[in-house]
C-alpha atoms as a PDB file:
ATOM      1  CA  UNK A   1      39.014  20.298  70.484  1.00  0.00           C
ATOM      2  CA  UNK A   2      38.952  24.015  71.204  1.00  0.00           C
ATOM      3  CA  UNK A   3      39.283  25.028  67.590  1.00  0.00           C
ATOM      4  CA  UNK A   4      36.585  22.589  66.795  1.00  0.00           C
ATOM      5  CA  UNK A   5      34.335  24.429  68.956  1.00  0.00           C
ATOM      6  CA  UNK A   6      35.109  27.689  67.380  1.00  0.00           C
ATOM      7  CA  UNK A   7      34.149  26.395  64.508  1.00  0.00           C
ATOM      8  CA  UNK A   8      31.146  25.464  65.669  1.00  0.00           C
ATOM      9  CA  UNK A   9      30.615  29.326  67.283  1.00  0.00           C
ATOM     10  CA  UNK A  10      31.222  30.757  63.975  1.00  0.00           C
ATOM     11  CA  UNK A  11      28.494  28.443  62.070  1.00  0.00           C
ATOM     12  CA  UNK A  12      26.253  29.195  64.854  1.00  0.00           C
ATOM     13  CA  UNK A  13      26.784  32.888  65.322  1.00  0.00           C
ATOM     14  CA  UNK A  14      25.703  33.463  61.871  1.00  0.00           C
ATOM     15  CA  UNK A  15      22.658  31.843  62.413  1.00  0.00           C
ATOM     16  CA  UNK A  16      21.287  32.762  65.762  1.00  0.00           C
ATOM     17  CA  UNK A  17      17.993  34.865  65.389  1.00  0.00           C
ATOM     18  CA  UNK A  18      18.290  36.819  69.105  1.00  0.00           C
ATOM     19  CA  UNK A  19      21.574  39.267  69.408  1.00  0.00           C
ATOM     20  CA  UNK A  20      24.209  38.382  71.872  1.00  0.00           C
ATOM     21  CA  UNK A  21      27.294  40.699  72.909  1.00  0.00           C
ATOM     22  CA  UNK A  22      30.739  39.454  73.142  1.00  0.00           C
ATOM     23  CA  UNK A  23      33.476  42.558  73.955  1.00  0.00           C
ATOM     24  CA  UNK A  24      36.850  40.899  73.784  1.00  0.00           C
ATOM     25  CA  UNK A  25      40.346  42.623  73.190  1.00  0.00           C
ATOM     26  CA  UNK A  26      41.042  43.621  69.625  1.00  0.00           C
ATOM     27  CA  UNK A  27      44.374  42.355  69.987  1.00  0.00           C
ATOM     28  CA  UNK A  28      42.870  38.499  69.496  1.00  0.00           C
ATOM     29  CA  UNK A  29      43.751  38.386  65.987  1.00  0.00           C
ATOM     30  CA  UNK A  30      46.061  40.991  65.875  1.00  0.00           C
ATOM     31  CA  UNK A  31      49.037  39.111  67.692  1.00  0.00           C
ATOM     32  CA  UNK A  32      50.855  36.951  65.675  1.00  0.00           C
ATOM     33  CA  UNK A  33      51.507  38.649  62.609  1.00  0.00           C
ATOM     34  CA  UNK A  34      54.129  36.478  59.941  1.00  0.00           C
ATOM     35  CA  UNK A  35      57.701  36.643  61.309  1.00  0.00           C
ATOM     36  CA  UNK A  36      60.298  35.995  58.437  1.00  0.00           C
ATOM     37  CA  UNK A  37      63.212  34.365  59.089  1.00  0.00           C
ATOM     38  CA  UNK A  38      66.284  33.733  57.069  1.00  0.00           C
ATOM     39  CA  UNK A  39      66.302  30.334  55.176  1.00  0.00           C
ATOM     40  CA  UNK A  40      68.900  27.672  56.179  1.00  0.00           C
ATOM     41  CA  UNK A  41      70.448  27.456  53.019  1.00  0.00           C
ATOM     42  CA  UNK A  42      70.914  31.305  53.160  1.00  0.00           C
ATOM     43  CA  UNK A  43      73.817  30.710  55.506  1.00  0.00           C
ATOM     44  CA  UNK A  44      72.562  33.626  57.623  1.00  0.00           C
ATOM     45  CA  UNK A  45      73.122  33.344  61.833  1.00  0.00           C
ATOM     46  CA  UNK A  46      70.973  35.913  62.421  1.00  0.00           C
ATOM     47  CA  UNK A  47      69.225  39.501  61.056  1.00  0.00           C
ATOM     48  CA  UNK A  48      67.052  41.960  61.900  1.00  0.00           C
ATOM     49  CA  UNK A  49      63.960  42.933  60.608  1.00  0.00           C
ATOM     50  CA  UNK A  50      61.491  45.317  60.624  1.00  0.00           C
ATOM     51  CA  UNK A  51      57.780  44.718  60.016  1.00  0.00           C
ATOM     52  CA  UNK A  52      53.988  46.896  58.680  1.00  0.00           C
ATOM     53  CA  UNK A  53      51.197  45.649  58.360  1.00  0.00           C
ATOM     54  CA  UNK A  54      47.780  46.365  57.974  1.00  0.00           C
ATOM     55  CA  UNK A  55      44.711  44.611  59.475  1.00  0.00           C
ATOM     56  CA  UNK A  56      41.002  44.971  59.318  1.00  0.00           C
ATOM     57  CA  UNK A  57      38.092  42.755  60.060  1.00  0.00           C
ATOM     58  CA  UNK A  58      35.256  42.030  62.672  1.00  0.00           C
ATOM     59  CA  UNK A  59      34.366  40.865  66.178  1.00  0.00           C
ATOM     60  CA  UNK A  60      31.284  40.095  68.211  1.00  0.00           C
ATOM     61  CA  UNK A  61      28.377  38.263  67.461  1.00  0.00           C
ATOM     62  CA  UNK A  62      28.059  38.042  63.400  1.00  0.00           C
ATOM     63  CA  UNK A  63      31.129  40.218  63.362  1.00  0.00           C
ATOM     64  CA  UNK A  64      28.946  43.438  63.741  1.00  0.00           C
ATOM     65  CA  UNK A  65      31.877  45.397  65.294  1.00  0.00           C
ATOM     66  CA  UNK A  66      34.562  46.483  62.601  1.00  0.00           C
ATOM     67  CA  UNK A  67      37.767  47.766  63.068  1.00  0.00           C
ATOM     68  CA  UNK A  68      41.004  48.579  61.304  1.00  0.00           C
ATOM     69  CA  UNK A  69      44.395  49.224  62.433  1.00  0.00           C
ATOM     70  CA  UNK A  70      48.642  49.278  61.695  1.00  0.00           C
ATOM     71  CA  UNK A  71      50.136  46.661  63.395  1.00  0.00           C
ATOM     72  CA  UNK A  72      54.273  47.568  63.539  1.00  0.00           C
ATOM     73  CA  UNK A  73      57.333  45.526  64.830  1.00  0.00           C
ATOM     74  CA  UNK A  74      60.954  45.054  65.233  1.00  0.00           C
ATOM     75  CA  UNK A  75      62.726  41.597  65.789  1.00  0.00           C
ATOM     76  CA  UNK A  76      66.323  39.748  65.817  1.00  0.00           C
ATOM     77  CA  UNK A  77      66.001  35.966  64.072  1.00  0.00           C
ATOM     78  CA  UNK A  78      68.908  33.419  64.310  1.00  0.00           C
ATOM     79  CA  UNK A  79      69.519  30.110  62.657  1.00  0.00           C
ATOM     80  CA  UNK A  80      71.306  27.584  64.993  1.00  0.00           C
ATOM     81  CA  UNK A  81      71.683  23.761  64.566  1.00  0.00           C
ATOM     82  CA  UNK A  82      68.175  21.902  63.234  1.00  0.00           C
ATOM     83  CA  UNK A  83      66.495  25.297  65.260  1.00  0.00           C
ATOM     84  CA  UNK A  84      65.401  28.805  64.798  1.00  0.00           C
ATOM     85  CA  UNK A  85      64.547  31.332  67.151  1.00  0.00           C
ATOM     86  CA  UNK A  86      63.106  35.204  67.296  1.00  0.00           C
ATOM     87  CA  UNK A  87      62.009  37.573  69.771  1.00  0.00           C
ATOM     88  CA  UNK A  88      61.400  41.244  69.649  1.00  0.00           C
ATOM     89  CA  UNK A  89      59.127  43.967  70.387  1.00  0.00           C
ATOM     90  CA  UNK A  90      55.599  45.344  68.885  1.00  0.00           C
ATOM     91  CA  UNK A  91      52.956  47.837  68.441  1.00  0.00           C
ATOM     92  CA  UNK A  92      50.184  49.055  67.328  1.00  0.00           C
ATOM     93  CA  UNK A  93      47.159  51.595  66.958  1.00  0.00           C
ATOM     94  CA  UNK A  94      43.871  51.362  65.270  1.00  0.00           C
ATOM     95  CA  UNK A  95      40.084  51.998  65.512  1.00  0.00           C
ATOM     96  CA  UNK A  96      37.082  49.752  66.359  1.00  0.00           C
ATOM     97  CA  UNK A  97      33.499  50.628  65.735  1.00  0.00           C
ATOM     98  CA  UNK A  98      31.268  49.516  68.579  1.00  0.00           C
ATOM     99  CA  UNK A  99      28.045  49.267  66.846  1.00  0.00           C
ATOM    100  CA  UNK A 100      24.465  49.735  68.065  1.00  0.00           C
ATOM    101  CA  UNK A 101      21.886  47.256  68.581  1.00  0.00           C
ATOM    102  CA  UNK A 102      18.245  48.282  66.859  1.00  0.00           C
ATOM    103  CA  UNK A 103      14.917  46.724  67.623  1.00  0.00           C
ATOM    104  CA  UNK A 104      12.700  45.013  65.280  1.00  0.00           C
ATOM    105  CA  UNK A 105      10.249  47.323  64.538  1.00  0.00           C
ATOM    106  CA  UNK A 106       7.169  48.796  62.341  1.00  0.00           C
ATOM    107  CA  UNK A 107       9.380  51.492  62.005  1.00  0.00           C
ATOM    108  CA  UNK A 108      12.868  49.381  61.762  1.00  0.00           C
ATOM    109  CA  UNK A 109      11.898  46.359  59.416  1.00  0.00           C
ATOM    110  CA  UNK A 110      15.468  45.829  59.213  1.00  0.00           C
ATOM    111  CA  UNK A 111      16.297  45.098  62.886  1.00  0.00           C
ATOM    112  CA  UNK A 112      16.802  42.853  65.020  1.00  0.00           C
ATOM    113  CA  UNK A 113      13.807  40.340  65.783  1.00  0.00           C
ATOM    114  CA  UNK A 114      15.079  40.536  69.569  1.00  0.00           C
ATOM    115  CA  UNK A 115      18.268  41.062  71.656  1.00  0.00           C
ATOM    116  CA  UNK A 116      18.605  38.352  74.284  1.00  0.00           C
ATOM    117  CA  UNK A 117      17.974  38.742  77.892  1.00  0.00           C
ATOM    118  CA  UNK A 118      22.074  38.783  78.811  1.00  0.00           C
ATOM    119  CA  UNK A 119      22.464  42.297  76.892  1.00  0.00           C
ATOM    120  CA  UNK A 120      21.885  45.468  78.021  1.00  0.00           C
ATOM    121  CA  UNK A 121      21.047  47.189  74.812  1.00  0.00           C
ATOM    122  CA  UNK A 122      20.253  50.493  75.968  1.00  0.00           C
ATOM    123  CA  UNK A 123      23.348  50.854  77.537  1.00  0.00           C
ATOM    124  CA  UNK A 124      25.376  49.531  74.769  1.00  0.00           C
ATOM    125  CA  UNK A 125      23.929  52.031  72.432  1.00  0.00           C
ATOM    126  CA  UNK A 126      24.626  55.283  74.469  1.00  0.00           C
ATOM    127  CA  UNK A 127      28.049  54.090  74.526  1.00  0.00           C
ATOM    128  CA  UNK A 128      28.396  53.134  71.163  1.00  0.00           C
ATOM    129  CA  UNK A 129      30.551  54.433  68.166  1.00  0.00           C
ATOM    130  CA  UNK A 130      34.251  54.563  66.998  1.00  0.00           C
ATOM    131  CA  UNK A 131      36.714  53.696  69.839  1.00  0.00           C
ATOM    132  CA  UNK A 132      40.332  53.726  69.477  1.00  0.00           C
ATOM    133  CA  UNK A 133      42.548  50.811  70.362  1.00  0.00           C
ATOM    134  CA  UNK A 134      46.381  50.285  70.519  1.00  0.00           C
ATOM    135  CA  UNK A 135      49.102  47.887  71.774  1.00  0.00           C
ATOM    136  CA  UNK A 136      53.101  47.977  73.304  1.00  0.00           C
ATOM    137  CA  UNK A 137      54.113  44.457  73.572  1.00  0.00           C
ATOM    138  CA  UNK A 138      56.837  42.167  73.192  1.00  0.00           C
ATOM    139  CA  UNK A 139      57.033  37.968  71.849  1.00  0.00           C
ATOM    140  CA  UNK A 140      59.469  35.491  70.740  1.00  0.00           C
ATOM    141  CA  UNK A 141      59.598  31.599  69.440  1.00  0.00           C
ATOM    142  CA  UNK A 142      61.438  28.962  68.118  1.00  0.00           C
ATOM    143  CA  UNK A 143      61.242  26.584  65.322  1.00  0.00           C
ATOM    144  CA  UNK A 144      62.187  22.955  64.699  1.00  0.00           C
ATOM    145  CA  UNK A 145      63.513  22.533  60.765  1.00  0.00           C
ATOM    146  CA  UNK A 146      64.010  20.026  58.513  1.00  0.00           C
ATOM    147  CA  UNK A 147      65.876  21.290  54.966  1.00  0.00           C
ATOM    148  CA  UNK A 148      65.320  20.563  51.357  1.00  0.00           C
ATOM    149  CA  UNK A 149      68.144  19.948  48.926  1.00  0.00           C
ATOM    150  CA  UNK A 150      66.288  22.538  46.587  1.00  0.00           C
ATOM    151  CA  UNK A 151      66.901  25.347  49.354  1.00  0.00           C
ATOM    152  CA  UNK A 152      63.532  25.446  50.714  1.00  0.00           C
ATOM    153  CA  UNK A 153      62.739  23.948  54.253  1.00  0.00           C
ATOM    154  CA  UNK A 154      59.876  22.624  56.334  1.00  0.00           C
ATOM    155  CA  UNK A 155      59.210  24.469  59.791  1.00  0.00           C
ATOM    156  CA  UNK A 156      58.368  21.307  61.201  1.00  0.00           C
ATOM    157  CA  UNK A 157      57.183  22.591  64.529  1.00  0.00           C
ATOM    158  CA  UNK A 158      56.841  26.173  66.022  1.00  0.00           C
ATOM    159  CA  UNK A 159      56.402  27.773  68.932  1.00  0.00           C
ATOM    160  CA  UNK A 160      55.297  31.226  69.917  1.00  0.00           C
ATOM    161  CA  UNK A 161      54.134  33.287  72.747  1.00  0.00           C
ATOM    162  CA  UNK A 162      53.280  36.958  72.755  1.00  0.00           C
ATOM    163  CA  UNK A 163      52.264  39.219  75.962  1.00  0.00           C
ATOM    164  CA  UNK A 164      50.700  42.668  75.193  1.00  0.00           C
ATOM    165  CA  UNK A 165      49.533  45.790  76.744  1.00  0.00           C
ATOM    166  CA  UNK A 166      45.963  47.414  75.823  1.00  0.00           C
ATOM    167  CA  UNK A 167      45.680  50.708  75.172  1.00  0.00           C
ATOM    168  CA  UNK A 168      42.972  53.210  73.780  1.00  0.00           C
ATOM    169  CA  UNK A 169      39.302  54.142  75.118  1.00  0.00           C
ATOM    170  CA  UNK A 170      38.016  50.727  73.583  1.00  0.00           C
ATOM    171  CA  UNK A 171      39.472  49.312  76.691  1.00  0.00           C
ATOM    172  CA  UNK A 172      37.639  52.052  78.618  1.00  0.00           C
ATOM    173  CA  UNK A 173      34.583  51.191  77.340  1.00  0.00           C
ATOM    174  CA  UNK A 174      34.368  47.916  78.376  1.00  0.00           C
ATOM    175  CA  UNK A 175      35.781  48.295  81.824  1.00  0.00           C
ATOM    176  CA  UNK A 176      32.901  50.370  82.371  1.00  0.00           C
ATOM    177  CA  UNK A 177      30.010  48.119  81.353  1.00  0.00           C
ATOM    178  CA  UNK A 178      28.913  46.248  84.370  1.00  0.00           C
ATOM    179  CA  UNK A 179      29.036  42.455  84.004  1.00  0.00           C
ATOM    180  CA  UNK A 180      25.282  42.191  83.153  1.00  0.00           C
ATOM    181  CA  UNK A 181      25.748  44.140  80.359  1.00  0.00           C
ATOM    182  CA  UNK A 182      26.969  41.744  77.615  1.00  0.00           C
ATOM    183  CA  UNK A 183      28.129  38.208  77.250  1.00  0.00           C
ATOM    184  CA  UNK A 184      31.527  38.357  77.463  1.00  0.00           C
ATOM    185  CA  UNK A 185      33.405  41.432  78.575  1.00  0.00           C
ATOM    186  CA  UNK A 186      36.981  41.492  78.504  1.00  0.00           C
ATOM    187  CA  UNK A 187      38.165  43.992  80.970  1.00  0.00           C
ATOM    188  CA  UNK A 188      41.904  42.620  81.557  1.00  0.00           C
ATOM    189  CA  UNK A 189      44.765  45.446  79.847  1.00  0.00           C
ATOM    190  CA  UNK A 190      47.184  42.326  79.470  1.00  0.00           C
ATOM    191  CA  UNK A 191      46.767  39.644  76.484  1.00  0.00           C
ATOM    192  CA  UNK A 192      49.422  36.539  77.166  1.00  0.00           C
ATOM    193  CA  UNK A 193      48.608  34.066  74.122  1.00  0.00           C
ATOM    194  CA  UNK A 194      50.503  30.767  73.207  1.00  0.00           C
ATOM    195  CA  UNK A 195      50.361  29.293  69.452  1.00  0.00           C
ATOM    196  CA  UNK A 196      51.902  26.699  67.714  1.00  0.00           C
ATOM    197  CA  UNK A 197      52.281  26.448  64.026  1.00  0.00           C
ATOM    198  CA  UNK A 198      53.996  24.608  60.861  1.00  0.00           C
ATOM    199  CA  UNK A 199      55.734  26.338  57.861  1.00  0.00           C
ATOM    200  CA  UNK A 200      56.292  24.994  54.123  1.00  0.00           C
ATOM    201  CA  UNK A 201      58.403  26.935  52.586  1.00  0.00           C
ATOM    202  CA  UNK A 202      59.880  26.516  48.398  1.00  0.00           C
ATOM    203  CA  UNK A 203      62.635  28.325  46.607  1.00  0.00           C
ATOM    204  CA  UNK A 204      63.257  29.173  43.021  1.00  0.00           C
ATOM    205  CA  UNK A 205      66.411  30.931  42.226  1.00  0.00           C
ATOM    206  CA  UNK A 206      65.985  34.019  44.610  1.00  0.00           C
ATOM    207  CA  UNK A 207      62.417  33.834  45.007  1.00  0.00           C
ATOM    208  CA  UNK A 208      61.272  31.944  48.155  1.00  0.00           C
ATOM    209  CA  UNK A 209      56.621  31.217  48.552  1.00  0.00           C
ATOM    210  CA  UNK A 210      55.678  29.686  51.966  1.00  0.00           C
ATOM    211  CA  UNK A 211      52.125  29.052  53.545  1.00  0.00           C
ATOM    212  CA  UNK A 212      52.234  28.629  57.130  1.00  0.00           C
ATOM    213  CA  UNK A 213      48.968  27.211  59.393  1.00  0.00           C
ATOM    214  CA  UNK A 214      48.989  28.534  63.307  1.00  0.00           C
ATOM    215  CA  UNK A 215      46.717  27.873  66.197  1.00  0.00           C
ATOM    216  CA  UNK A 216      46.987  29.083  69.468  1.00  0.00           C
ATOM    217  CA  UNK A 217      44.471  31.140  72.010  1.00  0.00           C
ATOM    218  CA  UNK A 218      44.937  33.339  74.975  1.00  0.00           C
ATOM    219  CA  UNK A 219      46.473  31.434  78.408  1.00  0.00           C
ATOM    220  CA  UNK A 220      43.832  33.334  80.713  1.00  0.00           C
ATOM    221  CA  UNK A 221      39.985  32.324  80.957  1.00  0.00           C
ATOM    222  CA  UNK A 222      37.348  35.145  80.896  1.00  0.00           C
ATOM    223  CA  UNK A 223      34.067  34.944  83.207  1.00  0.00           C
ATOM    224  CA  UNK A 224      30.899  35.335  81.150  1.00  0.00           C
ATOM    225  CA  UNK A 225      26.977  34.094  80.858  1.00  0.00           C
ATOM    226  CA  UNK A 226      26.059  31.646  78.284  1.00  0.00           C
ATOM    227  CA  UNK A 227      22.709  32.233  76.028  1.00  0.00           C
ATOM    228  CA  UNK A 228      20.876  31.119  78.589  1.00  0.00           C
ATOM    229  CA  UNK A 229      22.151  33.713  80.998  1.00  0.00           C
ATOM    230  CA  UNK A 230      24.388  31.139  82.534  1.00  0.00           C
ATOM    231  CA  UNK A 231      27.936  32.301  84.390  1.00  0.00           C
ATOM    232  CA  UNK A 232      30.298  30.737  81.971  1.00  0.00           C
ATOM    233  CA  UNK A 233      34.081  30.942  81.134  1.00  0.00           C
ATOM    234  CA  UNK A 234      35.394  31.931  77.665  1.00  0.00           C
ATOM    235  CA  UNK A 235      39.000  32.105  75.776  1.00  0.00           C
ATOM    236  CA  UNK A 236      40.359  33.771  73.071  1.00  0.00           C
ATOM    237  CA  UNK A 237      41.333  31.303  70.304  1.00  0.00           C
ATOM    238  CA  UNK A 238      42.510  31.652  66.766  1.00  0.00           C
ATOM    239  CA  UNK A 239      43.651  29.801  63.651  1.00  0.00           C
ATOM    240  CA  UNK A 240      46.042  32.092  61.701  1.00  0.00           C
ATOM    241  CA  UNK A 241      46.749  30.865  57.878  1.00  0.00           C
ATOM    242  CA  UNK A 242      49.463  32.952  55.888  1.00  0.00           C
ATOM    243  CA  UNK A 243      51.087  33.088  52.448  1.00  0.00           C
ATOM    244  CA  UNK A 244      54.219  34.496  51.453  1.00  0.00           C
ATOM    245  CA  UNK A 245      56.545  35.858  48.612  1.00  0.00           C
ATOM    246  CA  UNK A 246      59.863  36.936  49.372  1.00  0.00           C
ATOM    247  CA  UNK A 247      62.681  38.260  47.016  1.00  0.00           C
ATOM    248  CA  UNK A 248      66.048  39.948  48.056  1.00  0.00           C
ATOM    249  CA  UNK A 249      65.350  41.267  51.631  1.00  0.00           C
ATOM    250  CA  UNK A 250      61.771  41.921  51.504  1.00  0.00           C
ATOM    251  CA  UNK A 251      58.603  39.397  52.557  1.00  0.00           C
ATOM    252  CA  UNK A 252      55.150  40.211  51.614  1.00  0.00           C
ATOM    253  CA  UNK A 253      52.667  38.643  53.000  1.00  0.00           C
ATOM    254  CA  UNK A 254      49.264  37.666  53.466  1.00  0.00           C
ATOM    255  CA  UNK A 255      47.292  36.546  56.561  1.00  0.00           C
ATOM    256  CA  UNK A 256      43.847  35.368  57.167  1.00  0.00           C
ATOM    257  CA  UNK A 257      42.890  35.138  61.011  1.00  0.00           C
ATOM    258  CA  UNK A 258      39.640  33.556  62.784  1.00  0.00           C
ATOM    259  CA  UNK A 259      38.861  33.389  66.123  1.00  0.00           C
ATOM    260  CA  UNK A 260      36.263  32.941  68.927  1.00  0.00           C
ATOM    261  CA  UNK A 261      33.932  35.418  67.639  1.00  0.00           C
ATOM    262  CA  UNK A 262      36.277  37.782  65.769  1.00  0.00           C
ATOM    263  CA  UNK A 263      37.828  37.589  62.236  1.00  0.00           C
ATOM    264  CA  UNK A 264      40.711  39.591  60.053  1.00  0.00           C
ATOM    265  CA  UNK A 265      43.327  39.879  57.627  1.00  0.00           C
ATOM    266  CA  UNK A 266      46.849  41.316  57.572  1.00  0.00           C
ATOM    267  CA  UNK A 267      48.472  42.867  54.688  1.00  0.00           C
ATOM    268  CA  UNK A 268      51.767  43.878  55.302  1.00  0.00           C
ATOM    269  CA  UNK A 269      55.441  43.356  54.691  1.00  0.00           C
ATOM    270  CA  UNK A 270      58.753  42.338  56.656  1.00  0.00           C
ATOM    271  CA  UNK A 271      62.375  43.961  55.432  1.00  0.00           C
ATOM    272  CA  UNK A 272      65.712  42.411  56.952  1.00  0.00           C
ATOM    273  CA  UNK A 273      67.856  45.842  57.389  1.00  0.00           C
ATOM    274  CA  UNK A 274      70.866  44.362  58.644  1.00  0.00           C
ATOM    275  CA  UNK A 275      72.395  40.706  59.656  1.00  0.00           C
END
């Protein structure tokens, strides 16, 4: 039901002719990048990989905020019984561009035709511009499998939780904006999320493709006003969608992420160095 209402966010947010503000961490897409894992008909226990990627998208209302960033990783995966499991530790360092809100005017055709009542506009746009933003973190999971004779195998059911730690003056910025000043203003360092996800994945010869679906959202609530200036309480969802290639010991991948209010894509690759 909660991804059905982001949906509904999205449609809406595109829409909307007043300007609302919505400051969450940048880490809301940007915490469960692709994991790869050794297939079961590998015959690999465990390895260790390392992991790049880049990401880039939008946040806030109509995604007006952009930001870019290189998301980096290290992690142990092991294959035991119908299970798998990972954990390991993360990173990463970026920029986001807090953009300005501009009047509709004789003199700015092009603006906005107002900015609601629950943001402080003037105060936004003294403050605004390119903030930096960064992460230390850590995660792990576990997968339910079912194999194929053809080597390929269905991650029936995953599990995944991630806990990071904010850094960068983005942060700064919005634990300084009082709580008048926006919609929803994240001011917590700490991001503890919780997704689950399924996994298809087909081999030919030495080539393995997968797509893998994920949903999951932040385990925290965040105090907020509605559109009518209402005190409200918001979280952090997402539905992560991801496709694969893999050949030898290297994964590329592809990974499309929406959220409440936010949107991006990884590029980025994962190389087992040693088993």
């Amino acid at each position: 039901m909660r991804k059905i209402v982001t949906c509904i966010l999205l449609i809406t947010l595109f829409t909307s002719c007043a300007r609302y503000a919505y400051y969450q961490s940048p880490l809301h897409t940007n915490t469960h990048s692709y994991k790869t894992i050794p297939l079961k008909s590998e015959n690999k226990p465990a390895a260790t990989y390392a992991s790049v990627a880049v990401t880039t998208g939008g946040a806030n209302e109509k995604l007006k905020d952009g930001y870019v960033g290189v998301l980096g990783s290290g992690y142990r995966a092991h294959n035991f019984g119908s299970f798998q499991a990972f954990y390991g530790i993360s990173g990463s360092w970026g920029n986001y561009k807090v953009d300005s809100f501009f009047r509709h005017s004789r003199d700015n055709p092009g603006g906005n035709r107002y900015v609601a009542n629950t943001v402080n506009d003037s105060l936004i746009n003294r403050e605004a511009g390119r903030k930096s933003w960064g992460s230390v973190g850590g995660y792990a999971g576990i997968n339910l499998v079912k194999s194929f004779q053809s080597g390929g195998e269905w991650r029936v059911l995953g599990a995944e939780v991630s806990w990071t730690h904010e850094l960068g003056n983005y942060f700064d910025f919005r634990r300084k904006l009082p709580d008048t000043a926006a919609n929803l203003i994240d001011r917590s360092r700490h991001f503890l999320t919780f997704a689950v996800s399924t996994e298809f994945i087909g081999k030919i010869d030495d080539v393995s493709l997968s797509y893998k679906i994920a949903c999951g959202g932040s385990l925290r609530k965040m105090p907020g006003y509605d559109k009518q200036g209402k005190p409200t309480n918001y979280t952090s969802d997402f539905l992560c969608q991801t496709l694969t290639l893999t050949f030898n010991r290297t994964t590329f991948f592809g990974q499309w992420n929406i959220g409440t209010y936010a949107m991006g894509f990884h590029i980025g690759a994962n190389m087992r160095i040693s088993q």
